[in-house]
PDB file of N, CA and C in Angstrom:
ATOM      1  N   UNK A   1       0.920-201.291 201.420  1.00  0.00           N
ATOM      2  CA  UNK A   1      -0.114-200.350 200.991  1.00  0.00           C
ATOM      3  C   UNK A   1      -0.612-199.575 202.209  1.00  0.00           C
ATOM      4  N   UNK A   2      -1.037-198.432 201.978  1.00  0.00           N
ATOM      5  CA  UNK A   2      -1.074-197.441 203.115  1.00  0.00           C
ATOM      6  C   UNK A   2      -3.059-197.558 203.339  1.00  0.00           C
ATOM      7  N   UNK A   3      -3.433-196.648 203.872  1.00  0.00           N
ATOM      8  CA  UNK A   3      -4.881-196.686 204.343  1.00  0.00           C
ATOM      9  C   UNK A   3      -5.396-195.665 203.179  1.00  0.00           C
ATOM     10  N   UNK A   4      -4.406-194.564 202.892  1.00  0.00           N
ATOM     11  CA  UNK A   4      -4.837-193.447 201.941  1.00  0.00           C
ATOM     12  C   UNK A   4      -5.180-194.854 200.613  1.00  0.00           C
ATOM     13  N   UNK A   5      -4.032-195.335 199.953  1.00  0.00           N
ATOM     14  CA  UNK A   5      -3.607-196.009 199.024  1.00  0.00           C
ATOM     15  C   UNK A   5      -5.049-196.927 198.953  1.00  0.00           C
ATOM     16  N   UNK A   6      -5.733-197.569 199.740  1.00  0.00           N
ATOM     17  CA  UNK A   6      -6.458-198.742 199.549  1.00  0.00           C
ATOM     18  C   UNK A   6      -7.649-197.596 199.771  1.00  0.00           C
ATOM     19  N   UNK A   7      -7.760-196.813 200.146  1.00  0.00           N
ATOM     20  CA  UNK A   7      -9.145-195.743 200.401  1.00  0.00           C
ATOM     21  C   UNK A   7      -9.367-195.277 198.749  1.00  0.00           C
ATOM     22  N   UNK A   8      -8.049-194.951 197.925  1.00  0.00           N
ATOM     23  CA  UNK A   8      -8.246-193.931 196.888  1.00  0.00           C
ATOM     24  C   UNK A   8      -8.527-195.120 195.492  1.00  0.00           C
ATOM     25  N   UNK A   9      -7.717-196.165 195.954  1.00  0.00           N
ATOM     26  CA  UNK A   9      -8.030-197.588 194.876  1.00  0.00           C
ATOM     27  C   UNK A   9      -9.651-197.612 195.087  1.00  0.00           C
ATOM     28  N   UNK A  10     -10.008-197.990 195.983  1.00  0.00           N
ATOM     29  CA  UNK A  10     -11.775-198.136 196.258  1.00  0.00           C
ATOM     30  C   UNK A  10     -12.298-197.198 195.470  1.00  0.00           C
ATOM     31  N   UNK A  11     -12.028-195.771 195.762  1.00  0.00           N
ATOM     32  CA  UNK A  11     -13.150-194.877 196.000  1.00  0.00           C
ATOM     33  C   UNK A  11     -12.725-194.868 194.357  1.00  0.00           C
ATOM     34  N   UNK A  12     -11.438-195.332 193.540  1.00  0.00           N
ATOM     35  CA  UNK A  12     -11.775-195.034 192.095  1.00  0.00           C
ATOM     36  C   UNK A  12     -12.546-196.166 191.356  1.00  0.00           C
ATOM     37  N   UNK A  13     -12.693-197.446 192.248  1.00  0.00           N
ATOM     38  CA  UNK A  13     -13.375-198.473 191.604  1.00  0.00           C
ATOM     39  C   UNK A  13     -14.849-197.886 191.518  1.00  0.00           C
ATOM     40  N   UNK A  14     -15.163-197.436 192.598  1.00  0.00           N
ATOM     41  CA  UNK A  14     -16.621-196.980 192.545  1.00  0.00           C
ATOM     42  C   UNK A  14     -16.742-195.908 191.566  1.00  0.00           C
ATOM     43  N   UNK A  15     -15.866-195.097 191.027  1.00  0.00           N
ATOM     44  CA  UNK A  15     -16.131-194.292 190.442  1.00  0.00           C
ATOM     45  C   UNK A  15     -16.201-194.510 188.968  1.00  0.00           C
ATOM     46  N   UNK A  16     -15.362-196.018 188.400  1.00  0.00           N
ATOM     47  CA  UNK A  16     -15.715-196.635 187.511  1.00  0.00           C
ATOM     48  C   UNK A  16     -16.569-197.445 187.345  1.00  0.00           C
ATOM     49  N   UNK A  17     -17.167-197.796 188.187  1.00  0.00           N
ATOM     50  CA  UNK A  17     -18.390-198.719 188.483  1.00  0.00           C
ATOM     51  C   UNK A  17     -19.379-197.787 187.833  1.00  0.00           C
ATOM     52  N   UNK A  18     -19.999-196.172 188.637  1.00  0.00           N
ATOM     53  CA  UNK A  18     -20.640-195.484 188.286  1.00  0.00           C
ATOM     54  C   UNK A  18     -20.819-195.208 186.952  1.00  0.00           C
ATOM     55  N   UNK A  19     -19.563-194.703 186.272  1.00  0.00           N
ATOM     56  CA  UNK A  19     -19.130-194.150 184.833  1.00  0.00           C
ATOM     57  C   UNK A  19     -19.573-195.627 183.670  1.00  0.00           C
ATOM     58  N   UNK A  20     -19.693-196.561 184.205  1.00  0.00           N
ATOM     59  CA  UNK A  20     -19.825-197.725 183.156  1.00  0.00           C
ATOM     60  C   UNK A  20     -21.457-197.623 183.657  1.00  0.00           C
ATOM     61  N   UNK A  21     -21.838-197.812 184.488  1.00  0.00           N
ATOM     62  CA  UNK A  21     -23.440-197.675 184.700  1.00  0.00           C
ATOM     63  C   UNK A  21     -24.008-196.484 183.878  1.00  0.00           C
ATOM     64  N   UNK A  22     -23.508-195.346 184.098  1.00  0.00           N
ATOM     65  CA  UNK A  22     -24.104-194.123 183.394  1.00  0.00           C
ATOM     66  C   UNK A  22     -23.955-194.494 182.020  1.00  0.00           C
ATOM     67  N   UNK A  23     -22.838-195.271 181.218  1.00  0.00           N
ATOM     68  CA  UNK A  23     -22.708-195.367 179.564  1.00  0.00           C
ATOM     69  C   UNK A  23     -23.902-196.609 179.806  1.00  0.00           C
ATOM     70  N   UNK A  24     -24.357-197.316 180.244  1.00  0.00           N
ATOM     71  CA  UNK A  24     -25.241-198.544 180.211  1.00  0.00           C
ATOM     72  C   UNK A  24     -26.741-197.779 180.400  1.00  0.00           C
ATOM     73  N   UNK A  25     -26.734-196.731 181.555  1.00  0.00           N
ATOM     74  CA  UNK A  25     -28.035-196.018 181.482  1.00  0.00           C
ATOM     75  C   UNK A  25     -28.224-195.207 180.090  1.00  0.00           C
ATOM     76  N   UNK A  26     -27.657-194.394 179.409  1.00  0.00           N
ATOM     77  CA  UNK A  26     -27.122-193.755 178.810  1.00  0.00           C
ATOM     78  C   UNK A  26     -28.088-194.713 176.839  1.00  0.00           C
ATOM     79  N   UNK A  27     -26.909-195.777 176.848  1.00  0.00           N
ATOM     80  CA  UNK A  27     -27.751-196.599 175.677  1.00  0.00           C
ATOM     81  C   UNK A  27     -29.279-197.269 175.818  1.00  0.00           C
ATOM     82  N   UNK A  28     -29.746-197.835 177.569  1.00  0.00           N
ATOM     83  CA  UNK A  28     -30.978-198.350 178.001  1.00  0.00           C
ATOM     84  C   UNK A  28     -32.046-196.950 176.969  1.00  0.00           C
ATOM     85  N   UNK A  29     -31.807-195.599 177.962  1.00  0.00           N
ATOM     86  CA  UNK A  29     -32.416-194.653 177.364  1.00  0.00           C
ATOM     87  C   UNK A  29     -32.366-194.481 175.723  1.00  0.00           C
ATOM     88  N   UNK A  30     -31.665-194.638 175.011  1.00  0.00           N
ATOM     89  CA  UNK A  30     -31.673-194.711 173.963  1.00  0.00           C
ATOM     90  C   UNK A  30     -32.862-195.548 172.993  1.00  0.00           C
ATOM     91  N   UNK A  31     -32.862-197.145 173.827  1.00  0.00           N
ATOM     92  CA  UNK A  31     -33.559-197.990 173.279  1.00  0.00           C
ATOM     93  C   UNK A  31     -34.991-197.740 173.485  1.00  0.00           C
ATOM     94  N   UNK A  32     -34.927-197.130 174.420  1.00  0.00           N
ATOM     95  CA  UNK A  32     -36.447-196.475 174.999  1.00  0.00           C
ATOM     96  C   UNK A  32     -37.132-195.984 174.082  1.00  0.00           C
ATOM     97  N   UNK A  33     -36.444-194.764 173.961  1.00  0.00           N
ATOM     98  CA  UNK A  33     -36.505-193.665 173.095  1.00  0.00           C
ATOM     99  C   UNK A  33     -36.833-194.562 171.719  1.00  0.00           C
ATOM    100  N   UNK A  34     -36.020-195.698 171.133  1.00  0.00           N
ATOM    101  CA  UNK A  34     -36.428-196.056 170.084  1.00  0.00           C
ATOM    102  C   UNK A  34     -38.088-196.752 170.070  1.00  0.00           C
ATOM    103  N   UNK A  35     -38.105-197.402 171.357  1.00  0.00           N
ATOM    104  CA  UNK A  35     -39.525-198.384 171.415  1.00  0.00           C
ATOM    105  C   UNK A  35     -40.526-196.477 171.148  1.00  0.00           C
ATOM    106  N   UNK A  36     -39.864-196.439 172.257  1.00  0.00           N
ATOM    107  CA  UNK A  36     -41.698-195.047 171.743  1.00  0.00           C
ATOM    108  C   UNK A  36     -41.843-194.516 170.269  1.00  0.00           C
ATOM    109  N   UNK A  37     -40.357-194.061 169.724  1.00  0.00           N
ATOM    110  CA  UNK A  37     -39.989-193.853 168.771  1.00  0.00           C
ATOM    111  C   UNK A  37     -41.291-195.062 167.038  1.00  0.00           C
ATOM    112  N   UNK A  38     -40.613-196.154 167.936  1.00  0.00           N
ATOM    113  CA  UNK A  38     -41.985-197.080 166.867  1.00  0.00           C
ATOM    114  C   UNK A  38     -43.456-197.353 167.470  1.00  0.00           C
ATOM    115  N   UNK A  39     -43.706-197.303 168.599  1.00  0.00           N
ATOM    116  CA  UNK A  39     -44.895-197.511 168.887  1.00  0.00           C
ATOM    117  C   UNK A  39     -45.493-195.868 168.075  1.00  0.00           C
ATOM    118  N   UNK A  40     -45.163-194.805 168.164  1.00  0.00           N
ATOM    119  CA  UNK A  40     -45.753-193.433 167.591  1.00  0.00           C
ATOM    120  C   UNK A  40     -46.165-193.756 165.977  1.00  0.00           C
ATOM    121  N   UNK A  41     -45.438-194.236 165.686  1.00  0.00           N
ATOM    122  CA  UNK A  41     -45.205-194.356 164.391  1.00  0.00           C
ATOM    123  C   UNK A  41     -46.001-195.421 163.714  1.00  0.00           C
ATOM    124  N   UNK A  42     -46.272-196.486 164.583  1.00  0.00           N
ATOM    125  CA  UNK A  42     -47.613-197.162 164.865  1.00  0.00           C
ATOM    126  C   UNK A  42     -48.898-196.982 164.789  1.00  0.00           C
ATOM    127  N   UNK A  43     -48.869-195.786 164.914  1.00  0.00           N
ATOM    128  CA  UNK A  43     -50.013-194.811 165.681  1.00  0.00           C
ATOM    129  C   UNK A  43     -50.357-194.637 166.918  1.00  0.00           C
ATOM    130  N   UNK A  44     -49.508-194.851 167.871  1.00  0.00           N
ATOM    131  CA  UNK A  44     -50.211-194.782 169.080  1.00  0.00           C
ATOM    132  C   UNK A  44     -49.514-193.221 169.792  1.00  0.00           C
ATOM    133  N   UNK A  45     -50.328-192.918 171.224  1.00  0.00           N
ATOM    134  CA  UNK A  45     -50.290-191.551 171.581  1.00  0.00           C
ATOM    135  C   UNK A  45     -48.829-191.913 172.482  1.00  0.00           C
ATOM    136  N   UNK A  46     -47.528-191.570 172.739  1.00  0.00           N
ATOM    137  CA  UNK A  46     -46.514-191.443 173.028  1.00  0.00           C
ATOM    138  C   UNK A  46     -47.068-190.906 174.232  1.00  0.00           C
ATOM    139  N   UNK A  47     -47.340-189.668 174.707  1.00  0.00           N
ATOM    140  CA  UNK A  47     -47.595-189.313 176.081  1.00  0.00           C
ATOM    141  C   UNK A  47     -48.413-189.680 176.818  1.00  0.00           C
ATOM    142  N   UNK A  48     -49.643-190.237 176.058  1.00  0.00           N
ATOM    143  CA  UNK A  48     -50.327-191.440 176.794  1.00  0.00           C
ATOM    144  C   UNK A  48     -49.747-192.570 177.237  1.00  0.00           C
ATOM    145  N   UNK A  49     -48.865-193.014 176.459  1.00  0.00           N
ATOM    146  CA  UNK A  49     -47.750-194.571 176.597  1.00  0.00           C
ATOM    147  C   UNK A  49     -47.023-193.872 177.884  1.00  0.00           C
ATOM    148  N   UNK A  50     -46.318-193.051 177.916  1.00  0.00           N
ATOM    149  CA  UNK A  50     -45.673-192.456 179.090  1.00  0.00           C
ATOM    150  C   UNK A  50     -46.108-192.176 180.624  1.00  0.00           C
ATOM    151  N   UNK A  51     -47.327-191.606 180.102  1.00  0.00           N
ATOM    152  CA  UNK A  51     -48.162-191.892 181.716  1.00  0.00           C
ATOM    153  C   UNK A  51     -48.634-192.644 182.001  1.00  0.00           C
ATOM    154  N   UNK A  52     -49.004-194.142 181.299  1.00  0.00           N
ATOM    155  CA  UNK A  52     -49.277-195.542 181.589  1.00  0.00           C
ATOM    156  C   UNK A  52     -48.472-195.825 182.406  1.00  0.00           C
ATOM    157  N   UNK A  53     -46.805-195.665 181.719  1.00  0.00           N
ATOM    158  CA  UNK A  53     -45.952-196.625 182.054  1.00  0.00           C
ATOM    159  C   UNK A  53     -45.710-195.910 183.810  1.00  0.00           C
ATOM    160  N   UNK A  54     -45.648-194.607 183.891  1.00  0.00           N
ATOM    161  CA  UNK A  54     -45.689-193.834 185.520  1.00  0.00           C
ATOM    162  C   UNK A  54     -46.749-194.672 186.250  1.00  0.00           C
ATOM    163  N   UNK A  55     -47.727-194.647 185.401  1.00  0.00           N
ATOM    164  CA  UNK A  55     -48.626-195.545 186.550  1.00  0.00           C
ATOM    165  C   UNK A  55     -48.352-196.572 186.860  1.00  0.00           C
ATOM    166  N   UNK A  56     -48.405-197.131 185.967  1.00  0.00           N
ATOM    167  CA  UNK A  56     -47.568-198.621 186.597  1.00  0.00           C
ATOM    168  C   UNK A  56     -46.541-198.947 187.593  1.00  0.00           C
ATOM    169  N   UNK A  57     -46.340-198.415 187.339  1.00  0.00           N
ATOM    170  CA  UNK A  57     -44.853-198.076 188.554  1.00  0.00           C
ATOM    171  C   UNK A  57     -45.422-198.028 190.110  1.00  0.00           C
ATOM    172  N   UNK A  58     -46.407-197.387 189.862  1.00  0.00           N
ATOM    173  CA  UNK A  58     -46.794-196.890 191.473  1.00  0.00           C
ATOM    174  C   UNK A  58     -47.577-198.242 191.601  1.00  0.00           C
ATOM    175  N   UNK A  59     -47.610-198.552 193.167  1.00  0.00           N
ATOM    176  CA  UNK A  59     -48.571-200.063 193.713  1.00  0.00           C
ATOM    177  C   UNK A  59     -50.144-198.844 193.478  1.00  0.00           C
ATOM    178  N   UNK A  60     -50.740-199.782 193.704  1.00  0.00           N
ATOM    179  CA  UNK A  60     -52.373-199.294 193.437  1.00  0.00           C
ATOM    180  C   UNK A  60     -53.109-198.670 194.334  1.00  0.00           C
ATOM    181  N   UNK A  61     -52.649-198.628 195.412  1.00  0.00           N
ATOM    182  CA  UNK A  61     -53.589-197.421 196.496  1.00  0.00           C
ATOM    183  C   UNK A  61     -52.360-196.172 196.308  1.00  0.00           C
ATOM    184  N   UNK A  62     -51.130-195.931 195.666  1.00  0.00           N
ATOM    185  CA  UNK A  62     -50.797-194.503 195.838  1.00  0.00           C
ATOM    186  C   UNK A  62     -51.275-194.076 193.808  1.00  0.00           C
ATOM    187  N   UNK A  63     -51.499-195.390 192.998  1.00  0.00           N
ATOM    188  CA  UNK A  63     -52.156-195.021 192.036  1.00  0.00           C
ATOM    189  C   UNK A  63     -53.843-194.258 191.701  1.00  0.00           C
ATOM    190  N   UNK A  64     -54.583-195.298 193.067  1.00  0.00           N
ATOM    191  CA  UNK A  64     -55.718-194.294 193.297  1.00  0.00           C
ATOM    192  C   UNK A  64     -56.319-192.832 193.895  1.00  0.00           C
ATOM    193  N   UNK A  65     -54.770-193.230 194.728  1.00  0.00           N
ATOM    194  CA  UNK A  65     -54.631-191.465 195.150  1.00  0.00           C
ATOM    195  C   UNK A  65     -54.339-190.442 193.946  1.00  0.00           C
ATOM    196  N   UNK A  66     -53.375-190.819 193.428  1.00  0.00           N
ATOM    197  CA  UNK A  66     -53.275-189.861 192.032  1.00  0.00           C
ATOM    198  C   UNK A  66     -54.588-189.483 191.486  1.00  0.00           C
ATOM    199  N   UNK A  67     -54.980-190.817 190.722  1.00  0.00           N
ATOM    200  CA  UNK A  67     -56.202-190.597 189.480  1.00  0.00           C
ATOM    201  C   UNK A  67     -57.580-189.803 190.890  1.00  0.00           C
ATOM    202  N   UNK A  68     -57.582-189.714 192.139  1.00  0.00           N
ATOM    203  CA  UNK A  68     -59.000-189.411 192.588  1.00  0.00           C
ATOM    204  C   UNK A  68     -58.399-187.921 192.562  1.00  0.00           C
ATOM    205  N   UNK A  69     -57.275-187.361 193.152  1.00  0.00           N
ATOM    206  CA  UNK A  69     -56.537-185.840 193.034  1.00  0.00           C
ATOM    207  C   UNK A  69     -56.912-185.181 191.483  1.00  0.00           C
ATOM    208  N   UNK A  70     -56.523-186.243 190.218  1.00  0.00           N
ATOM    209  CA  UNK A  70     -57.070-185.489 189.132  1.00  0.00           C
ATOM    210  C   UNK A  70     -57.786-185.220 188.851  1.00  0.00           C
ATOM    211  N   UNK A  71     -59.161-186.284 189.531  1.00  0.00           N
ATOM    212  CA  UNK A  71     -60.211-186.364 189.381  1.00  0.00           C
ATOM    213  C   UNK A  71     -60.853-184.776 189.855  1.00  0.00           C
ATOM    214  N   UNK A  72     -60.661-184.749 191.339  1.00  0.00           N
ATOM    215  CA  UNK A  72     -60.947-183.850 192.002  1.00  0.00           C
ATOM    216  C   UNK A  72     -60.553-181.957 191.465  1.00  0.00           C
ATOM    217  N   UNK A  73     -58.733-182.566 190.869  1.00  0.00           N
ATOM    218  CA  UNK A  73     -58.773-180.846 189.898  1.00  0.00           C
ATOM    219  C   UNK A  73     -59.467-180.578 189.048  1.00  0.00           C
ATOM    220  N   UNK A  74     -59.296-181.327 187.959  1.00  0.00           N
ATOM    221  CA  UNK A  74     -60.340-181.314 186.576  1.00  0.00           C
ATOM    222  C   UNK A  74     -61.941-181.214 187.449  1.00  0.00           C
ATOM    223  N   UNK A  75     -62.299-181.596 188.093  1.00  0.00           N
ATOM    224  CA  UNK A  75     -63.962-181.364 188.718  1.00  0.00           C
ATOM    225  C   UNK A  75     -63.660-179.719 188.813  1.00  0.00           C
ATOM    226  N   UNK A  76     -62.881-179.448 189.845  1.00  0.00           N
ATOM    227  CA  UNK A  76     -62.995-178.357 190.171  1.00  0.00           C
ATOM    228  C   UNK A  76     -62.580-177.006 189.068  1.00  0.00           C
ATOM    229  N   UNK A  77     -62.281-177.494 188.038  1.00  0.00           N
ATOM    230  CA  UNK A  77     -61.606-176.423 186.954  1.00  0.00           C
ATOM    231  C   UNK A  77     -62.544-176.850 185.945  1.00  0.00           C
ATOM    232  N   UNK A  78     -63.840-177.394 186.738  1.00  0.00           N
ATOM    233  CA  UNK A  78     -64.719-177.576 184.608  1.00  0.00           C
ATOM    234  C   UNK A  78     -64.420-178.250 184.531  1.00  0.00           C
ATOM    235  N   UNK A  79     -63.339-179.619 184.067  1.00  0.00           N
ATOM    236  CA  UNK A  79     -62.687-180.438 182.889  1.00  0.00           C
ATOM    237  C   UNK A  79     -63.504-181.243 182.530  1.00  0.00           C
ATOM    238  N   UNK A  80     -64.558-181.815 183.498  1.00  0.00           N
ATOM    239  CA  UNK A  80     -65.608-182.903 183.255  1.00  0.00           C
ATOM    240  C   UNK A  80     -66.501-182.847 182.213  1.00  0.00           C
TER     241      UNK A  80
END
């Protein structure tokens, strides 16, 4: 086996690696889509559920930076 030969085997494993991740991201999103899909239907606010879940994500001092920035636009545009 040559250096090309074992370079182009690799670089296609990774490229099936990727392509099976994207069909796995691909259905994840799907199921997503279904949970919001029933929580709405529930009654609850979908884009509220959505920016929960962003928050969450962030650790809690770049979360308080956010909410004091909104704080601070909405002050400054009326919203209060």
């Amino acid at each position: 086996m040559t250096v090309e030969n074992v370079a182009a085997d690799q670089l296609r494993l990774f490229i099936e690696r990727i392509e099976r991740l994207e069909e796995e991201k691909d259905g994840i999103a799907g199921d997503i889509k279904d949970v919001y899909g029933e929580a709405k239907s529930n009654g609850y606010d979908v884009k509220t559920m959505r920016t929960i879940v962003r928050l969450r994500k962030l650790e809690a001092h770049h979360r308080a930076e956010a909410e004091a920035l909104l704080d601070t636009y909405k002050a400054a545009l009326g919203l209060d």
